[in-house]
C-alpha atoms as a PDB file:
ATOM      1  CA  UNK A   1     238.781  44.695  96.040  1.00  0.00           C
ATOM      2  CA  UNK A   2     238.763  40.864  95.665  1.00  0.00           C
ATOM      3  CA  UNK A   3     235.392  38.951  94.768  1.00  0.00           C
ATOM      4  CA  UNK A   4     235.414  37.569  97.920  1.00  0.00           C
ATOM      5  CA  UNK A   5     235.628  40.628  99.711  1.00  0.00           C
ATOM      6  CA  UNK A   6     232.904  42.379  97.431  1.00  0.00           C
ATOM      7  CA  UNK A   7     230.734  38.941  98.227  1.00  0.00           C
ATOM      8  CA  UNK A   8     231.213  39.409 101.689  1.00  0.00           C
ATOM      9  CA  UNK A   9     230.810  43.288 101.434  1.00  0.00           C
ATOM     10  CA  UNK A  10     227.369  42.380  99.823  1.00  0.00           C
ATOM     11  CA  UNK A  11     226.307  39.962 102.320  1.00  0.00           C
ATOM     12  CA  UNK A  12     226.835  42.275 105.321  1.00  0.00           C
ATOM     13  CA  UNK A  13     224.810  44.991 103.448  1.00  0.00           C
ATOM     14  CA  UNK A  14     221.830  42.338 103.017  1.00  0.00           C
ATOM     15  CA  UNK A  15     222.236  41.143 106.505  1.00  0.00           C
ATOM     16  CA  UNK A  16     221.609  45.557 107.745  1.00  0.00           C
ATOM     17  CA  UNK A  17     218.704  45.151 105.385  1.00  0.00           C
ATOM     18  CA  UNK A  18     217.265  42.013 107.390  1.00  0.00           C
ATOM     19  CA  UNK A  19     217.168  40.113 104.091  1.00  0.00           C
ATOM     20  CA  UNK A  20     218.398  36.976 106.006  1.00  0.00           C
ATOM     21  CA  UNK A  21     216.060  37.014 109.022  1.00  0.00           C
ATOM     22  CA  UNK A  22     215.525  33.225 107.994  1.00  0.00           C
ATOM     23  CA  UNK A  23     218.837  31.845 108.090  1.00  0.00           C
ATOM     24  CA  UNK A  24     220.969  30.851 111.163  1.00  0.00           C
ATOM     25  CA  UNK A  25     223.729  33.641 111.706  1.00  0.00           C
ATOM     26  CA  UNK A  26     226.441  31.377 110.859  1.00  0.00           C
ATOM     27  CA  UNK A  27     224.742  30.074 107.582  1.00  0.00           C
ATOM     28  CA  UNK A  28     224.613  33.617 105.704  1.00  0.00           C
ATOM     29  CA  UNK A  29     227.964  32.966 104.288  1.00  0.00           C
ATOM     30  CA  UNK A  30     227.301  30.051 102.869  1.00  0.00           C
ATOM     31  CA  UNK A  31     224.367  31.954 100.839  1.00  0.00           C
ATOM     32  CA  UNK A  32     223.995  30.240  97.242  1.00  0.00           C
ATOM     33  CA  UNK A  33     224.991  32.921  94.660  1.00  0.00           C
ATOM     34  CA  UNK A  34     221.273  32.372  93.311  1.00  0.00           C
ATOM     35  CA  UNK A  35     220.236  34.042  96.736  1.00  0.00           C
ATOM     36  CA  UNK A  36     222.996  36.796  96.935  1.00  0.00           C
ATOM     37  CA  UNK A  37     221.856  38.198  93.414  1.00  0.00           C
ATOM     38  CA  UNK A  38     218.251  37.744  93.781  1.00  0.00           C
ATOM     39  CA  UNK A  39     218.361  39.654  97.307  1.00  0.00           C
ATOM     40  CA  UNK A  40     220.742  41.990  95.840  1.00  0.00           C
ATOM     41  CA  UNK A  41     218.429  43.075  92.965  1.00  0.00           C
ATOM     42  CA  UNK A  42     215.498  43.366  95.625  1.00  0.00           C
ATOM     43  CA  UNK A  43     216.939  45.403  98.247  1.00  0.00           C
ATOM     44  CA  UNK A  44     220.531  47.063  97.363  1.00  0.00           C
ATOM     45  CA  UNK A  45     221.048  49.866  95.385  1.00  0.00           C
ATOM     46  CA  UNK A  46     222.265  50.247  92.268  1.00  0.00           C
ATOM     47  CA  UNK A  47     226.306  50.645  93.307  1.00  0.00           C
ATOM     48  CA  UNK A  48     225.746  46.969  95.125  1.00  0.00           C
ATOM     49  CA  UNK A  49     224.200  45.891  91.673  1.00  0.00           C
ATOM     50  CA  UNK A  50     227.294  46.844  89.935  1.00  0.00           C
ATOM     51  CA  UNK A  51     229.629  45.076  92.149  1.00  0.00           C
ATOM     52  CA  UNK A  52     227.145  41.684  91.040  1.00  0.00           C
ATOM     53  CA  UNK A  53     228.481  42.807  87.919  1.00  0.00           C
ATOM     54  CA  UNK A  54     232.263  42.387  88.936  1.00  0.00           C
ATOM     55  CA  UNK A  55     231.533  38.790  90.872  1.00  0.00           C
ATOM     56  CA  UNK A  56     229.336  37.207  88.664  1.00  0.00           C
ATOM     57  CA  UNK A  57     229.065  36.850  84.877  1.00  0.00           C
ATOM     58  CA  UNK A  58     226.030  38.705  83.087  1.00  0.00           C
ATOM     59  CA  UNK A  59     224.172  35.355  81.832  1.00  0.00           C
ATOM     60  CA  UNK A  60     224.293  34.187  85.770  1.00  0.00           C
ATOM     61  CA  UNK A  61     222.663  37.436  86.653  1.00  0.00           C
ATOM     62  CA  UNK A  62     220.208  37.807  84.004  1.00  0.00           C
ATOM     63  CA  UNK A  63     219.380  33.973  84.871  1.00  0.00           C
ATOM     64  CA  UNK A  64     218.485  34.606  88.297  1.00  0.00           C
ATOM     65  CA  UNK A  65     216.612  37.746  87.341  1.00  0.00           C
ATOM     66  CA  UNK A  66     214.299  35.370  84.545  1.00  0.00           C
ATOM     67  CA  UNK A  67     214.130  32.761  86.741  1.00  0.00           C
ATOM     68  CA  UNK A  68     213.326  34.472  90.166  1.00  0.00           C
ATOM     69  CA  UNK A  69     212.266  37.951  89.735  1.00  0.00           C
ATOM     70  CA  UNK A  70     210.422  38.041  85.906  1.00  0.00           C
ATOM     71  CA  UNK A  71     207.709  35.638  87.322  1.00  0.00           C
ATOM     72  CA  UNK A  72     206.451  37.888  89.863  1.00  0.00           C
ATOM     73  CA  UNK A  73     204.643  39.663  87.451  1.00  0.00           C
ATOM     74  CA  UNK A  74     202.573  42.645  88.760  1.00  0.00           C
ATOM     75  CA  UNK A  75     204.343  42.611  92.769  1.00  0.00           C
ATOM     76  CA  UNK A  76     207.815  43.442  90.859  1.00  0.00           C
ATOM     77  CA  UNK A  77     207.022  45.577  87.995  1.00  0.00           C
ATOM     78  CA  UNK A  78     208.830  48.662  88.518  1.00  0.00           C
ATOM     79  CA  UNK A  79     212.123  46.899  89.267  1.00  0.00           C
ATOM     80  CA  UNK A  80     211.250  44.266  86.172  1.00  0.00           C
ATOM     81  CA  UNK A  81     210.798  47.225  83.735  1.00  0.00           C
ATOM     82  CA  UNK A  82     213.693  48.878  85.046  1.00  0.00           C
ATOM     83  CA  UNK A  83     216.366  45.656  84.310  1.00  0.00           C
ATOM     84  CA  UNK A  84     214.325  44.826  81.352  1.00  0.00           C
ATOM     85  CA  UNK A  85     215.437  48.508  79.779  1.00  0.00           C
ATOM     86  CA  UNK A  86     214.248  47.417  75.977  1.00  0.00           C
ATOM     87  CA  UNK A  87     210.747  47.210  75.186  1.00  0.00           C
ATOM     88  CA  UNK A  88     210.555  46.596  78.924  1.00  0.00           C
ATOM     89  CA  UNK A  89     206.876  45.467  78.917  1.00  0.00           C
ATOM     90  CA  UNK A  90     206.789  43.404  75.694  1.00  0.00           C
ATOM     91  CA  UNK A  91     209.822  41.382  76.849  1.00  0.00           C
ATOM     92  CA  UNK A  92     208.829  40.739  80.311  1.00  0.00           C
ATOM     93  CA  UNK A  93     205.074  39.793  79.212  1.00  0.00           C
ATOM     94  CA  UNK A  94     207.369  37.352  76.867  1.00  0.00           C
ATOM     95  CA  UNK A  95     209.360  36.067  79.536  1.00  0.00           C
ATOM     96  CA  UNK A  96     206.491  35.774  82.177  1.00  0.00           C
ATOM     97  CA  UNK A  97     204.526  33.638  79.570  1.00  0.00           C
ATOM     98  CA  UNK A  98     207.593  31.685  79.134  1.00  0.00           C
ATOM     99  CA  UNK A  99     207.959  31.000  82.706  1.00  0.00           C
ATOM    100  CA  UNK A 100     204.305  30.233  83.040  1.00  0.00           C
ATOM    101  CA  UNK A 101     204.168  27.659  80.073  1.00  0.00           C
ATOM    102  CA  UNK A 102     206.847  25.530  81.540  1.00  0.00           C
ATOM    103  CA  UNK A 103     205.312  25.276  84.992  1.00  0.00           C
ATOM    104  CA  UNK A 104     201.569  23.855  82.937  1.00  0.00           C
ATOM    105  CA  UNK A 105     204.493  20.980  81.001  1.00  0.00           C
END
């Protein structure tokens, strides 16, 4: 399977879980990558995670996941702990105070 068809494969599974109620139907394939792995993490299982894992490198994915889904604190922190696999809560109290310190700059 090509990345393009795994991308697309992704974006059709989003789109069943209504994850793109806010776009225009012809916009969804022109998702940013930022979008397709945050809403991947969120709502796909974890065979659609792996296929992130075939499209995208790990530092892109583990970006998005700091940058999108770490802040979120409390609301995410089953899914959080569950990506953050060592030490779970000491590094995502780290990277939430990290986050949090460079919005107060």
């Amino acid at each position: 399977m090509s990345k393009d068809d795994i991308k697309s494969d992704l974006l059709k599974k989003l789109k069943q879980e209504h994850c793109f109620w806010s776009f225009h139907e012809d916009s969804i394939k022109d998702v940013p990558d930022n979008i397709l792995i945050e809403k991947t993490l969120l709502y796909l299982d974890m065979e659609e995670i792996k296929q992130l894992f075939v499209i995208y490198p790990f530092k892109k994915i583990k970006r998005v996941w700091l940058e999108f889904l770490v802040p979120q604190g409390v609301y995410l922190y089953t899914l959080n702990r569950f990506l953050a696999w060592k030490k779970p809560d000491t590094y995502l109290k780290t990277m939430e105070t990290r986050h949090f310190n460079t919005l107060v700059r």
